[in-house]
N, C-alpha and C. Protein backbone atom coordinates (compact mmCIF):
# COMPACT_ATOMS: atom_id res chain seq x y z
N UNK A 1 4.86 22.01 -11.77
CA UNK A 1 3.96 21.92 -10.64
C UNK A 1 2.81 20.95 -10.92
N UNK A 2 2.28 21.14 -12.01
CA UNK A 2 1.30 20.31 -12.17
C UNK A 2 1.66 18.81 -12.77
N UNK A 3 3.20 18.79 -13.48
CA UNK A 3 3.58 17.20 -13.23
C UNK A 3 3.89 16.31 -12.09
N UNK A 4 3.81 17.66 -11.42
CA UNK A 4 4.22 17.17 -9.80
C UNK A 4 3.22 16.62 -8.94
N UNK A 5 1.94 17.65 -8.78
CA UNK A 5 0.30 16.66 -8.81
C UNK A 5 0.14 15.42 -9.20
N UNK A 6 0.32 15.34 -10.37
CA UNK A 6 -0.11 14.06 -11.33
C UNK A 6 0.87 13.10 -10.55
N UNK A 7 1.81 13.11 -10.57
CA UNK A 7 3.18 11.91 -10.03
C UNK A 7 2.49 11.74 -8.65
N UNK A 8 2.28 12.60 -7.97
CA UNK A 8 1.28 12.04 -6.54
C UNK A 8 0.71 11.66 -6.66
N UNK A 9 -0.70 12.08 -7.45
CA UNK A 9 -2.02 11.64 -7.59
C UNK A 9 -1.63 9.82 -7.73
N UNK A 10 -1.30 9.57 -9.14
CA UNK A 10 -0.81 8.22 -9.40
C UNK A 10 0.33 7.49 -8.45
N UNK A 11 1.05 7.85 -7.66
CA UNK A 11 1.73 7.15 -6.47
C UNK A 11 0.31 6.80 -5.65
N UNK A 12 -0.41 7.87 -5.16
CA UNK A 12 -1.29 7.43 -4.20
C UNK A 12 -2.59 6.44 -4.90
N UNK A 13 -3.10 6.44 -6.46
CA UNK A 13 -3.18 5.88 -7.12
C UNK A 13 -2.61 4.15 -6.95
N UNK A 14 -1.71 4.00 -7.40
CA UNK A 14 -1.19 2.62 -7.33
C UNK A 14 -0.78 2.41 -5.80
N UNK A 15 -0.85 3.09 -5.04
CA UNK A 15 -0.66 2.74 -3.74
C UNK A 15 -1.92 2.20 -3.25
N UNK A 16 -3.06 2.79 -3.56
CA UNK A 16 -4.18 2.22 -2.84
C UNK A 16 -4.63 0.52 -3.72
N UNK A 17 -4.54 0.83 -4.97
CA UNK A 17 -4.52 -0.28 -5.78
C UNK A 17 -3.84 -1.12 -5.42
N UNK A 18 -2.60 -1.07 -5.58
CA UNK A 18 -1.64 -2.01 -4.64
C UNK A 18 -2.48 -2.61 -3.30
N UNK A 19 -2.44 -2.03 -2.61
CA UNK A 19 -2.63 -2.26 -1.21
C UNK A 19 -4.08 -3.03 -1.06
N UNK A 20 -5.09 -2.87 -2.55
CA UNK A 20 -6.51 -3.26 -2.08
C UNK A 20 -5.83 -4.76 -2.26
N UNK A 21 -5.13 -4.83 -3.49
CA UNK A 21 -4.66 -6.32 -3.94
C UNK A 21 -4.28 -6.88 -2.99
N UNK A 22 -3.03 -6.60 -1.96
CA UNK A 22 -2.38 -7.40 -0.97
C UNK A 22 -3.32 -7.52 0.19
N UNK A 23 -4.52 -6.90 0.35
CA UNK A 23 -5.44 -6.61 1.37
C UNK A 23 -6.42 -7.57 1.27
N UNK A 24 -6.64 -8.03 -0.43
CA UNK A 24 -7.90 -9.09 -0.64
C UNK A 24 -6.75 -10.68 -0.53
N UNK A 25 -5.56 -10.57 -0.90
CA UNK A 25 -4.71 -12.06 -0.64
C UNK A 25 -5.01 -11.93 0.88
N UNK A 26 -4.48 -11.18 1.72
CA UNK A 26 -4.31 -11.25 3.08
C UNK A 26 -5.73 -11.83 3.42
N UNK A 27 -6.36 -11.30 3.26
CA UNK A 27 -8.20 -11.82 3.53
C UNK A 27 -8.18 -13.20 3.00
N UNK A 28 -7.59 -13.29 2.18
CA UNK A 28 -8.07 -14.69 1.34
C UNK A 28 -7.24 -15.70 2.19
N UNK A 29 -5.95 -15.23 2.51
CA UNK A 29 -5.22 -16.59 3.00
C UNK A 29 -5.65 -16.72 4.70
N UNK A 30 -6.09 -15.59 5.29
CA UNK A 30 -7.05 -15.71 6.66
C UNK A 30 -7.72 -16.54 6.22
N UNK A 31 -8.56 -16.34 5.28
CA UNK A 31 -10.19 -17.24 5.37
C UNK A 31 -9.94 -18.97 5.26
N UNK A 32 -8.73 -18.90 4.61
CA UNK A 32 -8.13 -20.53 4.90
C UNK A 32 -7.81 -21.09 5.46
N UNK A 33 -7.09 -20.34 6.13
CA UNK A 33 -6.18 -20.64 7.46
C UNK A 33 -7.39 -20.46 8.78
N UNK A 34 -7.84 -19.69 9.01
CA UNK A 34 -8.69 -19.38 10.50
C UNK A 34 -9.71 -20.54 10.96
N UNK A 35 -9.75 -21.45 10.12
CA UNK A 35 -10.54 -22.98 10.43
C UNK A 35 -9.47 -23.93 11.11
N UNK A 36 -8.20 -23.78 10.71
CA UNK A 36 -7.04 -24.12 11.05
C UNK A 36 -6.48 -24.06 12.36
N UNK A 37 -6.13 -22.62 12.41
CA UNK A 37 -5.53 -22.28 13.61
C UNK A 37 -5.93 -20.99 13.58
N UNK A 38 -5.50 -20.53 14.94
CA UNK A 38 -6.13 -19.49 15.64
C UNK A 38 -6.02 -17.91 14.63
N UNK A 39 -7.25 -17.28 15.25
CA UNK A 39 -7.00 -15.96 14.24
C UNK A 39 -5.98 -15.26 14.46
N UNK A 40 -5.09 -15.18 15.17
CA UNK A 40 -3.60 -14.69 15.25
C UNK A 40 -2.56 -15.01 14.68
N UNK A 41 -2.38 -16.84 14.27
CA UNK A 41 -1.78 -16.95 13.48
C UNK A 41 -2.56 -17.16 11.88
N UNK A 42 -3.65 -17.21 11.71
CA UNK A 42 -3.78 -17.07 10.59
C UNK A 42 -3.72 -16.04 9.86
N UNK A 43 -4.07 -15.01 10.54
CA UNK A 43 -3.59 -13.37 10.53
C UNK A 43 -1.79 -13.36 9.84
N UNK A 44 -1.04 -13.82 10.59
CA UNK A 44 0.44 -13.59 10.58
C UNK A 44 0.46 -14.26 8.50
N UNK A 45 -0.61 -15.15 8.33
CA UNK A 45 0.00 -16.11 7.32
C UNK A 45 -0.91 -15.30 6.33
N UNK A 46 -1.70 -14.62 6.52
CA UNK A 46 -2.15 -13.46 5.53
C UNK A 46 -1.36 -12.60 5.34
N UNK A 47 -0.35 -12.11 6.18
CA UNK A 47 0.62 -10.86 6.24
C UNK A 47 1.77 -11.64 4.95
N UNK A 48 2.19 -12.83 5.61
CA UNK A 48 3.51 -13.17 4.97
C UNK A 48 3.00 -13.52 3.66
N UNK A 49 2.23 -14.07 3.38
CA UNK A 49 1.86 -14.02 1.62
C UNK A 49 1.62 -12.55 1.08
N UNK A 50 0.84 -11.54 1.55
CA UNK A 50 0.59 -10.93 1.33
C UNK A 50 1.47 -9.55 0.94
N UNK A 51 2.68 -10.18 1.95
CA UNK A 51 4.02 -8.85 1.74
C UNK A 51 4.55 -9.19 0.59
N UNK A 52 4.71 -10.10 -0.31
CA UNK A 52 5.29 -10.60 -1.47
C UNK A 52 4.45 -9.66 -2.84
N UNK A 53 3.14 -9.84 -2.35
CA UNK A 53 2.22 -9.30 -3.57
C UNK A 53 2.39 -7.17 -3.33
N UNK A 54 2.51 -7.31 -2.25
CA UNK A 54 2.76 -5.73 -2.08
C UNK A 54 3.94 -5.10 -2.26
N UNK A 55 5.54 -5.94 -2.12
CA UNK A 55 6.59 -5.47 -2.29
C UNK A 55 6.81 -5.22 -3.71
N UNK A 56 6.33 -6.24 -4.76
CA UNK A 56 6.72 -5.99 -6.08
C UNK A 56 5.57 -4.84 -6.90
N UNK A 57 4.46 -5.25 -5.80
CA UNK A 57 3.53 -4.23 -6.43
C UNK A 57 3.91 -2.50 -6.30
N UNK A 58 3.96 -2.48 -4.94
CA UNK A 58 4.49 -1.30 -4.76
C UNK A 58 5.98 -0.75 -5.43
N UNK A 59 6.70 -1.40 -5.80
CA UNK A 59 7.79 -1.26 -6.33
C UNK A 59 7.60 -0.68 -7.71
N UNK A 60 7.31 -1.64 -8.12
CA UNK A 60 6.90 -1.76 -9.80
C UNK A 60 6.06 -0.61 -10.27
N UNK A 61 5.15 -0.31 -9.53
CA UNK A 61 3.83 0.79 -9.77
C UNK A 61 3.97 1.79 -8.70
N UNK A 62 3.50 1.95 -7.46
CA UNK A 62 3.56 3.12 -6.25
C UNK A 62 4.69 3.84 -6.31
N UNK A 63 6.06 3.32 -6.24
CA UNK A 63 7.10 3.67 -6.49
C UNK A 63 7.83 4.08 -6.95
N UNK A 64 7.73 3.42 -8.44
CA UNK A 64 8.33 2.80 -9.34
C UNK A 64 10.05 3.94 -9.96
N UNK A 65 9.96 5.40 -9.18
CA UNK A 65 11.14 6.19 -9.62
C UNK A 65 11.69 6.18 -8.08
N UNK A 66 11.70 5.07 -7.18
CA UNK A 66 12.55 5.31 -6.01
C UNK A 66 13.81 5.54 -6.42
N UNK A 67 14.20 5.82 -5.64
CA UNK A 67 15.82 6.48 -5.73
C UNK A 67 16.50 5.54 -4.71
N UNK A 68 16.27 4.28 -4.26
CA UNK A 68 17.11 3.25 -3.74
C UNK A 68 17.19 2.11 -4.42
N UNK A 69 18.18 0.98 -4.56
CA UNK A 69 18.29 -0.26 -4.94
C UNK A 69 17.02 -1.23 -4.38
N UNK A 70 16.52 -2.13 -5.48
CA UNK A 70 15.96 -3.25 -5.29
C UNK A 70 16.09 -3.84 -3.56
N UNK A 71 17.25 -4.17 -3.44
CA UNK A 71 17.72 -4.70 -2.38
C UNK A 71 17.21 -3.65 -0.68
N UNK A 72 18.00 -2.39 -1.56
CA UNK A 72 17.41 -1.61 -0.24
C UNK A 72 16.29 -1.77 0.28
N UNK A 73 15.28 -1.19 -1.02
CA UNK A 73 14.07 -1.27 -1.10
C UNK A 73 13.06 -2.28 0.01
N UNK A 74 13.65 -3.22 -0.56
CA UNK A 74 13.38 -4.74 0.25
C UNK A 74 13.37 -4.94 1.32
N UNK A 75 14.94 -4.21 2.40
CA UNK A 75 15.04 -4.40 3.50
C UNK A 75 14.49 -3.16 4.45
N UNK A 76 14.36 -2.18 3.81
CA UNK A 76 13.55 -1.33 4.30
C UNK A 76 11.71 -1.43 4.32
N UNK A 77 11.21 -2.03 3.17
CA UNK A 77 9.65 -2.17 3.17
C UNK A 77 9.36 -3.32 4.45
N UNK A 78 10.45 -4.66 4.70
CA UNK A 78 10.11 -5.15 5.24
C UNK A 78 10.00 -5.05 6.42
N UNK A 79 10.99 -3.35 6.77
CA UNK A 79 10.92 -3.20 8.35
C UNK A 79 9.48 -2.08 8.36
N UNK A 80 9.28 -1.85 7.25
CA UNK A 80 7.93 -1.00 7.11
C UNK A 80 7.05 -2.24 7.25
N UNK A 81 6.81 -3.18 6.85
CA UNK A 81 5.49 -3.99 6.58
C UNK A 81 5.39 -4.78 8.37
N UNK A 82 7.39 -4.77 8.61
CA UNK A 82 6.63 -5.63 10.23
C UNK A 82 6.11 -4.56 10.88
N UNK A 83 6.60 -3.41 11.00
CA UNK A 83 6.11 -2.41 11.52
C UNK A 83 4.47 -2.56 11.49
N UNK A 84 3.34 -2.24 10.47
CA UNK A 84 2.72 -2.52 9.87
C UNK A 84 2.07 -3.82 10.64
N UNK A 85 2.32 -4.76 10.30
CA UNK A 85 1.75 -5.97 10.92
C UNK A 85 1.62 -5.84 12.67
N UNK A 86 2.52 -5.39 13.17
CA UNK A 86 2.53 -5.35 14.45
C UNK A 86 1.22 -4.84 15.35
N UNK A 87 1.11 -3.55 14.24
CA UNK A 87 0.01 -2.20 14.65
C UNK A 87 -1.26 -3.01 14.23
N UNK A 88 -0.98 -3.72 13.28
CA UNK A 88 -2.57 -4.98 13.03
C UNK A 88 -2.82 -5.78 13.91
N UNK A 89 -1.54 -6.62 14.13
CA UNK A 89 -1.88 -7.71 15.12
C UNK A 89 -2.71 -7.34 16.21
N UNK A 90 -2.00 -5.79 17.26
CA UNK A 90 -2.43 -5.83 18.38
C UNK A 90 -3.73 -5.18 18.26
N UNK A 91 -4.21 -4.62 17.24
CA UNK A 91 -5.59 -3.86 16.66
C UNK A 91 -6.26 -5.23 17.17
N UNK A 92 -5.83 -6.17 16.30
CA UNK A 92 -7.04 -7.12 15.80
C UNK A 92 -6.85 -7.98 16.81
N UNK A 93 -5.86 -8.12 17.68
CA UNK A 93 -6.25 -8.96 18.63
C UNK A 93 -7.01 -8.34 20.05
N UNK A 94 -6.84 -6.69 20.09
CA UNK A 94 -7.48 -6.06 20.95
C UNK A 94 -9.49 -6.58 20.54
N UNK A 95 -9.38 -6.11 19.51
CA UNK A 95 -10.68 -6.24 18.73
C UNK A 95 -11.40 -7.39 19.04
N UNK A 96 -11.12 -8.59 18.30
CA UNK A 96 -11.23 -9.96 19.05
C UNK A 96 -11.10 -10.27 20.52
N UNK A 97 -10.53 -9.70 21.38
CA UNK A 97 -9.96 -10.33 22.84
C UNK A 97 -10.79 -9.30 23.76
N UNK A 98 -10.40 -8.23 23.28
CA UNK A 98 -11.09 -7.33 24.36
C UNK A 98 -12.69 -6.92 24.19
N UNK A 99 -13.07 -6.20 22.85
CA UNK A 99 -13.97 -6.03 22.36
C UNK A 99 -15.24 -6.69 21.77
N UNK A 100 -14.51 -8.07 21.53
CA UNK A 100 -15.45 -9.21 21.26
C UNK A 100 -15.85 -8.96 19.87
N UNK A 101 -15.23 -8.50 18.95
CA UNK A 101 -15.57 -8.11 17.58
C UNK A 101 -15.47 -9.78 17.00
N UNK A 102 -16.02 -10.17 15.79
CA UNK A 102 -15.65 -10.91 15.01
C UNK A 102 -14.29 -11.04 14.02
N UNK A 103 -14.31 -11.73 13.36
CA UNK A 103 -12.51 -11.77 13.37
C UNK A 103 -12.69 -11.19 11.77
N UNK A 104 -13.71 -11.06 11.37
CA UNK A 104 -12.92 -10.31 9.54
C UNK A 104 -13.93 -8.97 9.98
N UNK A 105 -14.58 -8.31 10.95
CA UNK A 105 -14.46 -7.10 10.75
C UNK A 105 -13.07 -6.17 11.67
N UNK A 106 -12.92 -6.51 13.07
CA UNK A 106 -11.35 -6.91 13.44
C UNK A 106 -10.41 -6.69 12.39
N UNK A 107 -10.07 -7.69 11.70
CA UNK A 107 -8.41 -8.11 10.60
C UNK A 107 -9.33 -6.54 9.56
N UNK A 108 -10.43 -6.55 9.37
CA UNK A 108 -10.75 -5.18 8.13
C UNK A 108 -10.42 -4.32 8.98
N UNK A 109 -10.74 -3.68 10.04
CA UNK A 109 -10.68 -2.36 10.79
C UNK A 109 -8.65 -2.07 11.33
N UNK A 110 -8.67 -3.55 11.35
CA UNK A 110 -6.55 -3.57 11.82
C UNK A 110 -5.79 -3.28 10.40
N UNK A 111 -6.28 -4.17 9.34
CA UNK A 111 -5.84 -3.87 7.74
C UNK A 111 -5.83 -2.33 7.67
N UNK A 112 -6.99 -1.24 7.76
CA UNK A 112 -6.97 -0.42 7.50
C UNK A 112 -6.30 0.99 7.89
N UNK A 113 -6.19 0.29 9.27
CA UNK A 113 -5.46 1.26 10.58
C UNK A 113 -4.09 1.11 10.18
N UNK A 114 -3.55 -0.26 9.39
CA UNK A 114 -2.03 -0.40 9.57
C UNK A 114 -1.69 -0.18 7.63
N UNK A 115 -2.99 0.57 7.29
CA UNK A 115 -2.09 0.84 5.44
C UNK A 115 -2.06 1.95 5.62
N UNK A 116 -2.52 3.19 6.31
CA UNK A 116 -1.73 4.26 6.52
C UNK A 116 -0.66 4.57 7.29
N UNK A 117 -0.29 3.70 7.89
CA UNK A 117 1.14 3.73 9.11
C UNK A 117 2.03 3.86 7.92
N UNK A 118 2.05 2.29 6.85
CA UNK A 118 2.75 1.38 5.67
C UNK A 118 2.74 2.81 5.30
N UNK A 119 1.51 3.18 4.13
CA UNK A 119 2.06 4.49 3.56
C UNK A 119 3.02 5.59 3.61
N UNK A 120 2.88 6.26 4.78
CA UNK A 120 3.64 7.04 5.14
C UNK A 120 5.07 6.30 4.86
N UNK A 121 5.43 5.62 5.87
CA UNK A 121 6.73 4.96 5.89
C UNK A 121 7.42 4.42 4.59
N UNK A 122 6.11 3.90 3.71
CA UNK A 122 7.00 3.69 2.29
C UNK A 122 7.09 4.74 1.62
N UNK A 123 6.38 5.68 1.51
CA UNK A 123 6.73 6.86 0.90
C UNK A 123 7.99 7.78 1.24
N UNK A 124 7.94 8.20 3.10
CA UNK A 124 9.19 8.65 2.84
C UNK A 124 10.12 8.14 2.96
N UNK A 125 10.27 6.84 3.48
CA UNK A 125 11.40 5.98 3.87
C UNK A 125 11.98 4.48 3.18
N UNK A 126 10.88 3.75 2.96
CA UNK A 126 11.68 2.55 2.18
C UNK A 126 11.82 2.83 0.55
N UNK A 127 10.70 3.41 0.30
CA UNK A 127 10.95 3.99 -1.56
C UNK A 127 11.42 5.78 -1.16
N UNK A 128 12.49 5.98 -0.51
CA UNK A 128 12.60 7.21 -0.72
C UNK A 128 12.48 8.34 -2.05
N UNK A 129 11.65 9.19 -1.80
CA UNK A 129 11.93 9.53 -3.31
C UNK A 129 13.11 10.84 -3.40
């Protein structure tokens, strides 16, 4: 029982760790991109770098005793992460469009709304355990 705590504790552990990491790339490759082109697609180009640093992270560490193949893994996180992105996009473009928010408290308040959707879903579904 109480190895059983600990194995959570540290999933949710490297999950949030994980997630701050792919959360500060995602920020970082916005802040490059949004001089560029619009905060919607610079948004999208924070996601797609950003799913690379979270798939192996989460794998490697959050995960790391899934009970599916690499491969699975993969094609399932990524229907978790569009999932995920989707629930950001329309956050952050509500935020920006409707609300008139600025665009990195927006992409922070959509980031945050869409890593507990991710959670759930990678926990019980793309890293099944």
């Amino acid at each position: 029982m109480v190895r059983l705590k600990i194995s959570a504790w540290l999933a949710g552990f490297w999950f949030g760790s994980v997630g701050l990491v792919a959360a500060l790339v995602h920020l970082l490759v916005f802040e490059a991109l949004r001089h560029v082109f619009r905060p919607e697609l610079a948004n999208f180009g924070g996601f797609v770098v950003a799913f690379g640093v979270s798939f192996v992270g989460h794998r490697q560490l959050s995960f790391k005793d899934a009970q599916t193949s690499v491969q699975q893994s993969l094609v399932r996180f990524m229907v978790t992460a569009i999932a995920g992105f989707v629930t950001n996009e329309l956050c952050f473009m509500a935020l920006i469009h409707n609300l008139r928010w600025a665009d990195w408290p927006a992409l922070i308040a959509a980031l945050v709304l869409a890593a507990g959707q991710t959670f759930v879903l990678s926990r019980w579904w793309a890293f099944r355990r």
